[in-house]
C-alpha atoms as a PDB file:
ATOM      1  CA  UNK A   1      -6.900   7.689 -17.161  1.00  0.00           C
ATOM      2  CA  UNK A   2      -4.644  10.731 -17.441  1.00  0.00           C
ATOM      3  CA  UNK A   3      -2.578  11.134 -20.108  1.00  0.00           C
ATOM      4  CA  UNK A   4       1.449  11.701 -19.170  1.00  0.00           C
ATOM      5  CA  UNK A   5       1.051  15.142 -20.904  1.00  0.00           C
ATOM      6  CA  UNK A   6      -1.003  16.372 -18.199  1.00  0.00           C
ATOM      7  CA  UNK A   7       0.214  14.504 -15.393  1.00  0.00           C
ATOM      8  CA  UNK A   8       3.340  16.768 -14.545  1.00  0.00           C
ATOM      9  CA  UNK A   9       1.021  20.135 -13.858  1.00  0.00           C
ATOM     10  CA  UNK A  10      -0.754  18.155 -11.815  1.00  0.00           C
ATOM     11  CA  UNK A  11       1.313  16.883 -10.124  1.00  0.00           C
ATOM     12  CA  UNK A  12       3.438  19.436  -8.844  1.00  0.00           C
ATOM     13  CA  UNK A  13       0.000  21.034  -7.550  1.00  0.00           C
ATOM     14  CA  UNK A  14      -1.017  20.509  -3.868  1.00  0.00           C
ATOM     15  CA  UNK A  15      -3.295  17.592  -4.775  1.00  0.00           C
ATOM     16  CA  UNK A  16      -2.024  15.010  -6.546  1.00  0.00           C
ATOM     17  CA  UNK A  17      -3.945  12.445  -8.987  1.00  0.00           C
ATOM     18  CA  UNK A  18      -1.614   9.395  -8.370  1.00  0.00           C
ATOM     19  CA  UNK A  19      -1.894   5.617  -8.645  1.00  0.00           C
ATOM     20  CA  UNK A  20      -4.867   3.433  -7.965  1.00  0.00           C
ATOM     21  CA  UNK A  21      -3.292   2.391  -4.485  1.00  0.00           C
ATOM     22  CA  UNK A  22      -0.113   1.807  -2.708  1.00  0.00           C
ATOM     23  CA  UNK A  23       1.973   0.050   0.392  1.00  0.00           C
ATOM     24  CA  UNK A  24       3.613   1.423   3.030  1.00  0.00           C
ATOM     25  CA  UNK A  25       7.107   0.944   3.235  1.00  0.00           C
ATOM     26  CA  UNK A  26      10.202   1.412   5.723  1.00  0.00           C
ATOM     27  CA  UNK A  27      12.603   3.949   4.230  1.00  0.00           C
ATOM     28  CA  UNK A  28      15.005   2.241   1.535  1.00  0.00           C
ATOM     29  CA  UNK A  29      14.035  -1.086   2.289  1.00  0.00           C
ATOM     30  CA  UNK A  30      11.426  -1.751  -0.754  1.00  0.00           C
ATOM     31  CA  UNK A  31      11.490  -1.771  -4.678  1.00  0.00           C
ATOM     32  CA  UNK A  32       9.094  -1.372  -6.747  1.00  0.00           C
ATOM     33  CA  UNK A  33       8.893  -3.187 -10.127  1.00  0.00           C
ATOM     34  CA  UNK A  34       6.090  -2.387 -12.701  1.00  0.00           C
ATOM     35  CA  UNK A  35       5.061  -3.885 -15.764  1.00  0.00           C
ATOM     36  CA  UNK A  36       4.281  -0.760 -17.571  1.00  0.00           C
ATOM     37  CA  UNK A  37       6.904   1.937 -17.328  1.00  0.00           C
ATOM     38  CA  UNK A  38       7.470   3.851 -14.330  1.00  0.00           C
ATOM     39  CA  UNK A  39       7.464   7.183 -15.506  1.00  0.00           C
ATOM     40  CA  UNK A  40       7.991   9.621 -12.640  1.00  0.00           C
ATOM     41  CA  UNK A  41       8.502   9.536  -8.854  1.00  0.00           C
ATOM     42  CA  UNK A  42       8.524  12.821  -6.408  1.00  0.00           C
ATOM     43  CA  UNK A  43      11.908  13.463  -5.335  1.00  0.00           C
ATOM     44  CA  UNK A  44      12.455  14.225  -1.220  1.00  0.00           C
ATOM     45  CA  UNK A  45      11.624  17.836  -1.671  1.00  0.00           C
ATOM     46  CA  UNK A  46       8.269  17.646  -3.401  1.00  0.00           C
ATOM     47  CA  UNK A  47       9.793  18.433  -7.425  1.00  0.00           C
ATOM     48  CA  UNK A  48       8.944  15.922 -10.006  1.00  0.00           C
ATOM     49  CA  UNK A  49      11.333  14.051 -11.881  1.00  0.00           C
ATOM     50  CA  UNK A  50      11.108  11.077 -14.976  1.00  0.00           C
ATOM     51  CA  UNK A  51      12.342   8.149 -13.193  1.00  0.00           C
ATOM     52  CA  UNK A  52      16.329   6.604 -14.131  1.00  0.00           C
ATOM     53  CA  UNK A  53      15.890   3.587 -14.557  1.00  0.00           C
ATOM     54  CA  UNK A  54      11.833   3.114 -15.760  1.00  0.00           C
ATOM     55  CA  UNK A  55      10.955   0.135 -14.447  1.00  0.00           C
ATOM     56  CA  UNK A  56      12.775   0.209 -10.937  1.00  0.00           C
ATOM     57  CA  UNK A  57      12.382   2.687  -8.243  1.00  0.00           C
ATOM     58  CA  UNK A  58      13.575   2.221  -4.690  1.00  0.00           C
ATOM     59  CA  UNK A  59      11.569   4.095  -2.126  1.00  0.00           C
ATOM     60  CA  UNK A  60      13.277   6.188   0.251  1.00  0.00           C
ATOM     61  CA  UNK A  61      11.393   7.261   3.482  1.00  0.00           C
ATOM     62  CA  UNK A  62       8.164   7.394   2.163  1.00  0.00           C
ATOM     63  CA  UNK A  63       8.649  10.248  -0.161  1.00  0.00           C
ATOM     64  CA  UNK A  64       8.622   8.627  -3.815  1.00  0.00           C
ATOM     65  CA  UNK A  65       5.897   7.905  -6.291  1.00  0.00           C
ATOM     66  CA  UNK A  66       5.270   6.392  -9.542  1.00  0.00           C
ATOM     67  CA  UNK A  67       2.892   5.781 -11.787  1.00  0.00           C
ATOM     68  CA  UNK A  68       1.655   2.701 -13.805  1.00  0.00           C
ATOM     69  CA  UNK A  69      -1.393   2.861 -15.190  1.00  0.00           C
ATOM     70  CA  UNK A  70      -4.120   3.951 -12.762  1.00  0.00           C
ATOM     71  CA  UNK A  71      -4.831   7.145 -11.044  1.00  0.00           C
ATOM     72  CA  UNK A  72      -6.273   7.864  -7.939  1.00  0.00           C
ATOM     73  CA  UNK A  73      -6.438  10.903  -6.113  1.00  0.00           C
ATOM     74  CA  UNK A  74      -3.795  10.351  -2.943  1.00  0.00           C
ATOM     75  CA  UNK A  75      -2.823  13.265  -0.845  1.00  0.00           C
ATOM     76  CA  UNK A  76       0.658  10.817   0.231  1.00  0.00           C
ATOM     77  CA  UNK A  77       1.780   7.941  -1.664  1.00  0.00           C
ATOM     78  CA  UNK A  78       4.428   5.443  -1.951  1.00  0.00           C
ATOM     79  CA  UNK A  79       3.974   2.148  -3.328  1.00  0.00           C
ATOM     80  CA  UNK A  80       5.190  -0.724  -5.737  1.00  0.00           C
ATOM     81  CA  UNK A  81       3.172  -2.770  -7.849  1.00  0.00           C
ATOM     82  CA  UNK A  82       3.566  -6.602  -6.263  1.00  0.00           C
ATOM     83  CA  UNK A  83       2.848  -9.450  -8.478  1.00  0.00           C
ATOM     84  CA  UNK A  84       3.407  -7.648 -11.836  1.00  0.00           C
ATOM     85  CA  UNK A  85      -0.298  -6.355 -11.240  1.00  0.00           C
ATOM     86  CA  UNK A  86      -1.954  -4.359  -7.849  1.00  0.00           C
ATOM     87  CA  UNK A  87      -0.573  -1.074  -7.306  1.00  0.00           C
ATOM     88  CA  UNK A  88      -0.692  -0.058  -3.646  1.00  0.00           C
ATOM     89  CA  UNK A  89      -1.131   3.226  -1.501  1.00  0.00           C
ATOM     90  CA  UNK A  90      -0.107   4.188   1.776  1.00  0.00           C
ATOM     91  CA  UNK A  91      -2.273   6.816   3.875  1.00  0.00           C
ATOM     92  CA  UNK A  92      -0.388   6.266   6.955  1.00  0.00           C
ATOM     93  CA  UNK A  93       3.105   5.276   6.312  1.00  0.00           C
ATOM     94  CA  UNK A  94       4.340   2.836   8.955  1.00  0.00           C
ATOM     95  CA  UNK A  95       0.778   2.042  10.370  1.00  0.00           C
ATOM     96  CA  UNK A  96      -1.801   0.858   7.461  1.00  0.00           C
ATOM     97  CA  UNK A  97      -2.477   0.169   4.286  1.00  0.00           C
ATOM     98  CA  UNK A  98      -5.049   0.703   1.659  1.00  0.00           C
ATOM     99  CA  UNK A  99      -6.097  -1.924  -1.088  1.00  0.00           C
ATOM    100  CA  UNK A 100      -8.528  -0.701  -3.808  1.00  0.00           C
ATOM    101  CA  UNK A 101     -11.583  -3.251  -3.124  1.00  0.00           C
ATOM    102  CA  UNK A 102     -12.157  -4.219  -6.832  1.00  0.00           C
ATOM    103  CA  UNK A 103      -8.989  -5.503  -7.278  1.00  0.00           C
ATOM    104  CA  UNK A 104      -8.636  -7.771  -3.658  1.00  0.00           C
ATOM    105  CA  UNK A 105      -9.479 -10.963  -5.435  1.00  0.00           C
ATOM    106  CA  UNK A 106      -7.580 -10.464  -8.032  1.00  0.00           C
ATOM    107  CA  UNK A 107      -4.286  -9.780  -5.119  1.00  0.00           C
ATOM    108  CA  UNK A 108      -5.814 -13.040  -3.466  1.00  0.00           C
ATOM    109  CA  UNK A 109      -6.851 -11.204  -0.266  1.00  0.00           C
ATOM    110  CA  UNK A 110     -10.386 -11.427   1.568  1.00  0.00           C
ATOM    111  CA  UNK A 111     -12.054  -8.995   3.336  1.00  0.00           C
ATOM    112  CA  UNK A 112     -11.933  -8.674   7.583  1.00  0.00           C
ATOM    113  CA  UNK A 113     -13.865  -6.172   9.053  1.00  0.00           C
ATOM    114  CA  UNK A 114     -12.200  -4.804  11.930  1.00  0.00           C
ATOM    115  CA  UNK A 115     -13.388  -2.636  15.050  1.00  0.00           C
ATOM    116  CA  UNK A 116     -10.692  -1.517  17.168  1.00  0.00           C
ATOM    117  CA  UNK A 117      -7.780   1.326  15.869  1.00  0.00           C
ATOM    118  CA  UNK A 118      -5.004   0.948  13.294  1.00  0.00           C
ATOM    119  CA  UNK A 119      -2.622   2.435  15.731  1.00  0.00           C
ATOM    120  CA  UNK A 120      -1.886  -1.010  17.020  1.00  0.00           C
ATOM    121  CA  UNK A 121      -0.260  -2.071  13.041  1.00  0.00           C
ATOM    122  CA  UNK A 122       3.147  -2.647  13.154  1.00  0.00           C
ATOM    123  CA  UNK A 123       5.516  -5.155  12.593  1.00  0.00           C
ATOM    124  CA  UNK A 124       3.203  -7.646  11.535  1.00  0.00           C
ATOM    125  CA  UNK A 125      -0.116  -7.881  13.318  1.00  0.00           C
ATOM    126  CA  UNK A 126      -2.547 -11.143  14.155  1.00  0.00           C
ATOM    127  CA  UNK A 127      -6.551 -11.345  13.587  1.00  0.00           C
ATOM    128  CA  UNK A 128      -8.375 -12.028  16.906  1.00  0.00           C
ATOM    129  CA  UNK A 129     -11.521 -13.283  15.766  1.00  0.00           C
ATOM    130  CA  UNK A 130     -14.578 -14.937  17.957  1.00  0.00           C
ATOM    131  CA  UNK A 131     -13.807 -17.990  15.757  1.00  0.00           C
ATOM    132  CA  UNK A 132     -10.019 -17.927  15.180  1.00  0.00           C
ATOM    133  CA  UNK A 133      -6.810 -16.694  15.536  1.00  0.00           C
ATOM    134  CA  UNK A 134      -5.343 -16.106  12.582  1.00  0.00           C
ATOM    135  CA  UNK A 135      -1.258 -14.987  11.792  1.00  0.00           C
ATOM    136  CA  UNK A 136      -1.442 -12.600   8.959  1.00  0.00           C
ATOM    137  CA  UNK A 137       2.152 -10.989   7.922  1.00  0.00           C
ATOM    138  CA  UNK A 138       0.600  -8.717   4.989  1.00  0.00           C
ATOM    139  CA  UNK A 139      -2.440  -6.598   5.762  1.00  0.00           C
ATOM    140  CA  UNK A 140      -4.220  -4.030   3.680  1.00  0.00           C
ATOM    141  CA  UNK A 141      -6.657  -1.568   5.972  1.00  0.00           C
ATOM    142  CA  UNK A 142      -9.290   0.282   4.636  1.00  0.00           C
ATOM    143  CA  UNK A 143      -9.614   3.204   7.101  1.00  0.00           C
ATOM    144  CA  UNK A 144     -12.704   4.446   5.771  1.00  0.00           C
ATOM    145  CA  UNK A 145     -14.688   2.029   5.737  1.00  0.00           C
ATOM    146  CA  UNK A 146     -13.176  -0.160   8.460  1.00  0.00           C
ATOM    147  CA  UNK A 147     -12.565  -2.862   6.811  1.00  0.00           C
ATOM    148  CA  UNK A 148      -9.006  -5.305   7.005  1.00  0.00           C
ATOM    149  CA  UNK A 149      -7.779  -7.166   3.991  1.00  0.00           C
ATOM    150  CA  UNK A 150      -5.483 -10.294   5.291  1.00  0.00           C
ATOM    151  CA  UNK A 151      -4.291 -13.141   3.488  1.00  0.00           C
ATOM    152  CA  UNK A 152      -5.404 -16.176   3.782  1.00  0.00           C
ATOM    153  CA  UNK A 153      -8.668 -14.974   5.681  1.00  0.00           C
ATOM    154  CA  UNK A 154     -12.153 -16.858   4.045  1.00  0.00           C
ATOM    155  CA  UNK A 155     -14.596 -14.165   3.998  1.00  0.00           C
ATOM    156  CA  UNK A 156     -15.670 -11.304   5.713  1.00  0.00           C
ATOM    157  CA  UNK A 157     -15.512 -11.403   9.761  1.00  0.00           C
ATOM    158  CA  UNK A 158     -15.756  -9.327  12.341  1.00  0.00           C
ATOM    159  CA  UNK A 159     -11.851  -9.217  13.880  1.00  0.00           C
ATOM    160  CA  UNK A 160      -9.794  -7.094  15.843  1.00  0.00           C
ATOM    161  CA  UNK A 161      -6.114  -6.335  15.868  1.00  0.00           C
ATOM    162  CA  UNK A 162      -3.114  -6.803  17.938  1.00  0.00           C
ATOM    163  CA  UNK A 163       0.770  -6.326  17.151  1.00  0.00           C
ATOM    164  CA  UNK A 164       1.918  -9.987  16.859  1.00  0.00           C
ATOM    165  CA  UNK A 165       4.189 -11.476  20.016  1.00  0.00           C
ATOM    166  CA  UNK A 166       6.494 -13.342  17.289  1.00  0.00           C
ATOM    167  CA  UNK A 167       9.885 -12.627  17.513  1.00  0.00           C
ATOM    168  CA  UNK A 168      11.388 -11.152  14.434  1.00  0.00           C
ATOM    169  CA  UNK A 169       8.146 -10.512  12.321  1.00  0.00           C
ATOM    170  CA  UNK A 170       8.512  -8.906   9.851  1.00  0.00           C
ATOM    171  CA  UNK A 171       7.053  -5.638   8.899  1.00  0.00           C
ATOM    172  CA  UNK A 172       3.801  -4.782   6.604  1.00  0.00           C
ATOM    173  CA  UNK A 173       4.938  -5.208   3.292  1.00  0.00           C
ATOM    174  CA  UNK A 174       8.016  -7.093   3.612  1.00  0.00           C
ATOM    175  CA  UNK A 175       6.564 -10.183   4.729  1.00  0.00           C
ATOM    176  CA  UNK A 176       7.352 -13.090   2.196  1.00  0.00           C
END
């Protein structure tokens, strides 16, 4: 883990070292609460700043970080840490989501592969799977390795995606 002395050079260099993972989120719309102290986000223009208030940060358009206390190299970032413990990262704001693997059962999410593009995420998506249909508000996407983390999924499957017919669903990320 990297100390907060060195974490401002790097920062402000090309390639971040940022947290372990984080969520996308629609500009404004999500705070992020952690239990360690938030200690910097990246303003709109790229400059690094400590954080007002420590341990509350609203992000704005995708274009905020913090840290907690894990660091993973994350070209863009925003994210919150949700349930005081699982610190997310977004890749592709507004279309997926990536979940660090070793800490899905700990966030209480199984693992869906998937085999058919992320372009079709949106405001909330459904599993199509040859054994069920399931409804799945918040969705983590590996896009690596092709692989889906849903809630409320038992085990790993072979699924593919759809954007969800349902009125009113609500986005990834701000689904209760």
């Amino acid at each position: 883990m990297l100390g907060l002395a060195g974490l401002v050079p790097i920062a402000v260099l090309a390639g971040f070292a940022w947290p372990a993972a984080a969520q996308t989120v629609a500009p404004g719309e999500i705070e992020g609460r952690c239990t360690e102290k938030v200690q910097f986000e990246l303003g709109e223009r790229g400059r690094l700043r400590r954080a007002k208030e420590p341990e509350r940060v609203i992000m704005e358009g995708g274009a905020r970080l913090f840290r907690c206390d894990q660091m993973l190299e994350a070209p863009r970032v925003v994210g919150y840490l949700r349930d005081g413990q699982t610190l997310y990262r977004a890749d592709m704001p507004g279309r997926a989501r990536l979940v660090r693997g070793d800490q899905v059962a700990e966030a209480g999410w199984a693992v869906v592969d998937f085999d058919q593009d992320l372009a079709t995420l949106g405001g909330g998506v459904t599993l199509d799977t040859a054994a069920v249909t399931l409804r799945c508000d918040r969705v983590e996407a590996d896009l690596t390795a092709r692989r889906l983390y849903c809630q409320g999924v038992t085990g790993p499957m072979r699924a593919r995606l759809r954007p969800s017919r349902e009125a009113g669903a609500p986005a990834p990320g701000q689904g209760g």
